[in-house]
Protein backbone atom coordinates (compact mmCIF):
# COMPACT_ATOMS: atom_id res chain seq x y z
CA UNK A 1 93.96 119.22 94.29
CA UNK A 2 90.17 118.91 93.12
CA UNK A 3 91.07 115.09 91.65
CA UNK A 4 92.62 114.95 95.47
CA UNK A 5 89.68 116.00 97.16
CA UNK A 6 87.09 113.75 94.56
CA UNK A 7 89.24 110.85 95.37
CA UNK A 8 88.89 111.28 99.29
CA UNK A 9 85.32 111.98 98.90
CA UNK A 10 84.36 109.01 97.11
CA UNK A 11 86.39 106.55 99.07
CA UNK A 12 85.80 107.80 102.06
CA UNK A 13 82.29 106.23 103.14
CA UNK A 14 83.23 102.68 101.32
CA UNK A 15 86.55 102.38 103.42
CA UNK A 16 85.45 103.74 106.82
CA UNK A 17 82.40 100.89 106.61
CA UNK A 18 84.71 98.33 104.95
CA UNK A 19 86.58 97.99 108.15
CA UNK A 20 84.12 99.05 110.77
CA UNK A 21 81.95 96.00 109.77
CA UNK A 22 84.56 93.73 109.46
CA UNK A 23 85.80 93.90 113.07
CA UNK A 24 82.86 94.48 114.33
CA UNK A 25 81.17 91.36 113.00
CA UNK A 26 85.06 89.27 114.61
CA UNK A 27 84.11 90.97 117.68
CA UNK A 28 80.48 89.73 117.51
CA UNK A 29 81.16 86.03 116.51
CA UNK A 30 84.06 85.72 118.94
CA UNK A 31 81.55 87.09 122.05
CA UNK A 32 79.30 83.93 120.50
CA UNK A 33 81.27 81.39 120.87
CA UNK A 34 83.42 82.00 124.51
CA UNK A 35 85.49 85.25 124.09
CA UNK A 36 84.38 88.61 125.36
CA UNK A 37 87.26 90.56 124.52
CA UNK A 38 86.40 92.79 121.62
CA UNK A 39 82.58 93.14 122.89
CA UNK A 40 83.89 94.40 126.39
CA UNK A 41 86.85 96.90 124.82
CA UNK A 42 83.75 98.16 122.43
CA UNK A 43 84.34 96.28 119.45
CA UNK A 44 81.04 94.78 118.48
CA UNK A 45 79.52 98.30 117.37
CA UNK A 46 78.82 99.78 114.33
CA UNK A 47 80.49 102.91 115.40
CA UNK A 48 83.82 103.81 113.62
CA UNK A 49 85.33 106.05 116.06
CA UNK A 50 86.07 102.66 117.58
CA UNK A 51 87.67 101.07 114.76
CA UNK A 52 89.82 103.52 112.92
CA UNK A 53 93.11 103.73 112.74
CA UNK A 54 93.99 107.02 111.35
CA UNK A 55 96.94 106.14 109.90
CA UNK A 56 95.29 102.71 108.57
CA UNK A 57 91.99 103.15 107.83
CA UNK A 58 92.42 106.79 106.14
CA UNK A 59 96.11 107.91 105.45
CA UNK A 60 96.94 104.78 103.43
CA UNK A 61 93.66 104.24 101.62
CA UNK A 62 93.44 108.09 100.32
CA UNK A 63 97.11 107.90 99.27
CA UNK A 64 96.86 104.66 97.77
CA UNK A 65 93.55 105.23 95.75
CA UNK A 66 94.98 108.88 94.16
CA UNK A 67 98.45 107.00 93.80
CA UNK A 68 96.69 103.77 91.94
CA UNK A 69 93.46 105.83 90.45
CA UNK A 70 91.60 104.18 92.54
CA UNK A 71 93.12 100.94 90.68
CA UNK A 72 94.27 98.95 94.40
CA UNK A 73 92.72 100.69 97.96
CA UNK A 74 93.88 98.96 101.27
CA UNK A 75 93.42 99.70 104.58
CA UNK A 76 93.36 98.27 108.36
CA UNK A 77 91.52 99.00 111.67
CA UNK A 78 92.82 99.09 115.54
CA UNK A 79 93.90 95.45 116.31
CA UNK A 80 90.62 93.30 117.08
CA UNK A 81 91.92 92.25 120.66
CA UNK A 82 90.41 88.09 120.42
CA UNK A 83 91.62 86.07 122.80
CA UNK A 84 91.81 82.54 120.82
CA UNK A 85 91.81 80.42 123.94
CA UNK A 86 88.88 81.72 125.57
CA UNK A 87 86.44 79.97 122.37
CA UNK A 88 84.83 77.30 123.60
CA UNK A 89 86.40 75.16 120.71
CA UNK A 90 89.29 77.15 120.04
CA UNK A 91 90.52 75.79 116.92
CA UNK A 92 87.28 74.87 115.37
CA UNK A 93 85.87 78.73 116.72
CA UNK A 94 88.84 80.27 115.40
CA UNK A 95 87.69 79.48 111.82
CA UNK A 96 84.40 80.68 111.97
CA UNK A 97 85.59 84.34 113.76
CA UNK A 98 88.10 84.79 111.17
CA UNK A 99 85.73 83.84 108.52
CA UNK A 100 83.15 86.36 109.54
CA UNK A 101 85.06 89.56 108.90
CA UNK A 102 85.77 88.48 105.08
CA UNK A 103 81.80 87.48 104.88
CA UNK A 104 81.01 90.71 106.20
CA UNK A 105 83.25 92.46 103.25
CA UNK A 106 81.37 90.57 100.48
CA UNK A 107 77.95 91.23 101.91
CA UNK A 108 78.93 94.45 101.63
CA UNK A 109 80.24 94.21 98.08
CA UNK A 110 76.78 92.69 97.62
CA UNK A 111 74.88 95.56 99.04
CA UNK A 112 76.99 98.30 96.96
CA UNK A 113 76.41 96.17 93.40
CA UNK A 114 73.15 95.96 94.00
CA UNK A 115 73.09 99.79 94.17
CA UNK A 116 74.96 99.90 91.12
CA UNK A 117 72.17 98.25 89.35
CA UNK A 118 69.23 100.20 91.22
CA UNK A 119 70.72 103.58 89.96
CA UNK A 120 71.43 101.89 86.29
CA UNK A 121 67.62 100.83 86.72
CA UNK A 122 66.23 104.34 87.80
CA UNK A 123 68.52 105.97 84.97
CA UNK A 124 70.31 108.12 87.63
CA UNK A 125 72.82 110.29 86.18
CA UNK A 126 74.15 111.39 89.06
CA UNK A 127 77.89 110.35 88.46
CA UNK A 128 78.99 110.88 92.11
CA UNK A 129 76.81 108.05 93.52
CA UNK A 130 77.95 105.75 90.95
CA UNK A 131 81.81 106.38 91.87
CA UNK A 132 81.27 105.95 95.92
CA UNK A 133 79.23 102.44 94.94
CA UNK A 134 81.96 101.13 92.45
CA UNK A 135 84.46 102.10 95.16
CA UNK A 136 82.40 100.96 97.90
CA UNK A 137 82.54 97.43 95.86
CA UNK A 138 86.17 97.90 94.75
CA UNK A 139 87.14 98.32 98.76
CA UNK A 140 85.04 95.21 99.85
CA UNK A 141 86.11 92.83 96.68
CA UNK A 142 89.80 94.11 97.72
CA UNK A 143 89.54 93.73 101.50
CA UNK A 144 88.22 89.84 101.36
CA UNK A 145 91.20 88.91 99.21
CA UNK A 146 93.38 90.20 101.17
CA UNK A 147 92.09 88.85 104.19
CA UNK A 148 91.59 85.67 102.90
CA UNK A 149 94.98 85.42 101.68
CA UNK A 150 96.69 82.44 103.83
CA UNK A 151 99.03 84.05 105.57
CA UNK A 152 98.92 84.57 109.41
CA UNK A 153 97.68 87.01 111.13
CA UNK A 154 95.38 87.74 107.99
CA UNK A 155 92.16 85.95 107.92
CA UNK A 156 93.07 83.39 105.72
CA UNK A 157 96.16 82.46 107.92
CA UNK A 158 93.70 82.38 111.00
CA UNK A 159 91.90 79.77 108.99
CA UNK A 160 94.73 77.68 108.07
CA UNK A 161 95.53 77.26 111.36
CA UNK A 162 92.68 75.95 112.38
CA UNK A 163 92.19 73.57 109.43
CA UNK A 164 95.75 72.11 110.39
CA UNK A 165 97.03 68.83 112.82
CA UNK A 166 98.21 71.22 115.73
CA UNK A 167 102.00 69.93 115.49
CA UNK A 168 101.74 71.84 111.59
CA UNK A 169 99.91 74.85 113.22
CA UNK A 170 102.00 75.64 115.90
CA UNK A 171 104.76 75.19 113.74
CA UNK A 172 103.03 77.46 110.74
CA UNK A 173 102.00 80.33 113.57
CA UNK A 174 105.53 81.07 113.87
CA UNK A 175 105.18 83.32 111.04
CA UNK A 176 102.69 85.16 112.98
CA UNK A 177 105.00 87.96 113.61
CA UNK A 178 106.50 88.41 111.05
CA UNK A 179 102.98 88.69 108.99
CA UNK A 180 102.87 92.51 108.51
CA UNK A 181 106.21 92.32 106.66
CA UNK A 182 105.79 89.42 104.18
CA UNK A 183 102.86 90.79 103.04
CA UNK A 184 104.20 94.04 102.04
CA UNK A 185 107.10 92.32 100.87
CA UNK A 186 104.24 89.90 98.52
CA UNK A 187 103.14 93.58 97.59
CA UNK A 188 106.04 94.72 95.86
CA UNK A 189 106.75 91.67 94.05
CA UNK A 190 103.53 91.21 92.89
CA UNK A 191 102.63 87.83 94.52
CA UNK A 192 99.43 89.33 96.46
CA UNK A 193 98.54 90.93 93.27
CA UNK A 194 98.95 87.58 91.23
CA UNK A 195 96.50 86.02 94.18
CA UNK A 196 93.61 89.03 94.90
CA UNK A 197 92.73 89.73 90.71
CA UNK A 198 91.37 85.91 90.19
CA UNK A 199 89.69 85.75 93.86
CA UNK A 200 88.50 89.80 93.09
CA UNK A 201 87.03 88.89 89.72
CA UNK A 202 85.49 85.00 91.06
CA UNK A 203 83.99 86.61 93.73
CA UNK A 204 82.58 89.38 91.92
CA UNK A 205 81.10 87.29 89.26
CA UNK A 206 79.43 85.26 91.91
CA UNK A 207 77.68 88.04 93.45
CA UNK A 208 76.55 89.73 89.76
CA UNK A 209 75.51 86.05 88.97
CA UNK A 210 73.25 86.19 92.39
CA UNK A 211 72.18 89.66 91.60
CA UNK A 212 70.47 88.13 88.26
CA UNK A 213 69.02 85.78 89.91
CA UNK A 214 66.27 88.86 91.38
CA UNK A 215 66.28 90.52 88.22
């Protein structure tokens, strides 16, 4: 129960702001270019209350981080209500809005690393506020794969879309629906896993490779 209770602790903070950011910069981007939708349902805050789901953005997380060791933490938001069609440019917008909630997830894992270092560099020794910024970079490194993975509605699939002739979009957002289950189905078998570990590990070598860059 004290491993339990750790475990929540830690990954609390890191998964709460994980999400809250990344809708909240959608709901920012998509107000830029045409659609007011998120901003007006009180999206485009940095307030989580409007974000969480409890069942996504705590339940799962907690139970998958003292399932896994903290090895694989997932979690989801409310759905961002964007209206696609109101963009000015919709399929050009459409990549940038969907783009921006990954981004926000590796500045994030950006901001946590370099917190890593600071307390390595002060010679804290305080062990707690190393495990919430490992987990806080864990969560973000984990979120932008999966987000970026190509599948619609995910991020990634949102981006395909856009990068497609429209005959080979509309045909490809068929899936849309049907989203939620392939990917847990790509869970089990391992196929997600097989796609997040190289994008995890490129992306965190780019940012450590930036990070050296100030040192």
């Amino acid at each position: 129960m004290n491993e339990i209770i750790q475990t929540i602790t830690v990954y609390a903070i890191p998964v709460v702001f994980a999400i809250t950011l990344h809708d909240a910069a959608k709901a920012w981007v998509a107000r830029w270019f045409g659609d007011p939708t998120a901003y007006l349902q009180g999206r485009a805050t940095l307030n989580p209350l409007k974000h969480i789901d409890p069942i996504g953005t705590l339940v799962i997380p907690i139970v998958l981080a003292i399932l896994t060791s903290g090895r694989f933490v997932f979690g989801y938001g409310k759905p961002l209500p964007i209206v696609y069609d109101n963009l000015r440019n919709p399929r050009v917008h459409m990549i940038w809005v969907a783009l921006s909630g990954p981004l926000a997830n590796v500045l994030q894992a950006l901001l946590w690393m370099i917190l890593i270092v600071a307390l390595t560099l002060a010679g804290s020794s305080e062990q707690f506020f190393f495990r919430v910024a490992n987990a806080g970079l864990l969560v973000n490194l984990v979120m932008f794969a999966i987000s970026m993975f190509p599948l619609p509605p995910l991020d990634g699939g949102r981006i395909v879309l856009g990068l497609l002739p429209p005959k080979l979009a509309a045909s490809y957002a068929k899936v849309e629906p049907y989203g939620f289950f392939i990917v847990l189905a790509l869970i089990a078998t391992g196929v997600l896993n097989a796609w997040m570990v190289p994008i995890m590990a490129a992306t965190q070598a780019g940012l450590a490779a930036l990070v050296r860059l100030f040192l």
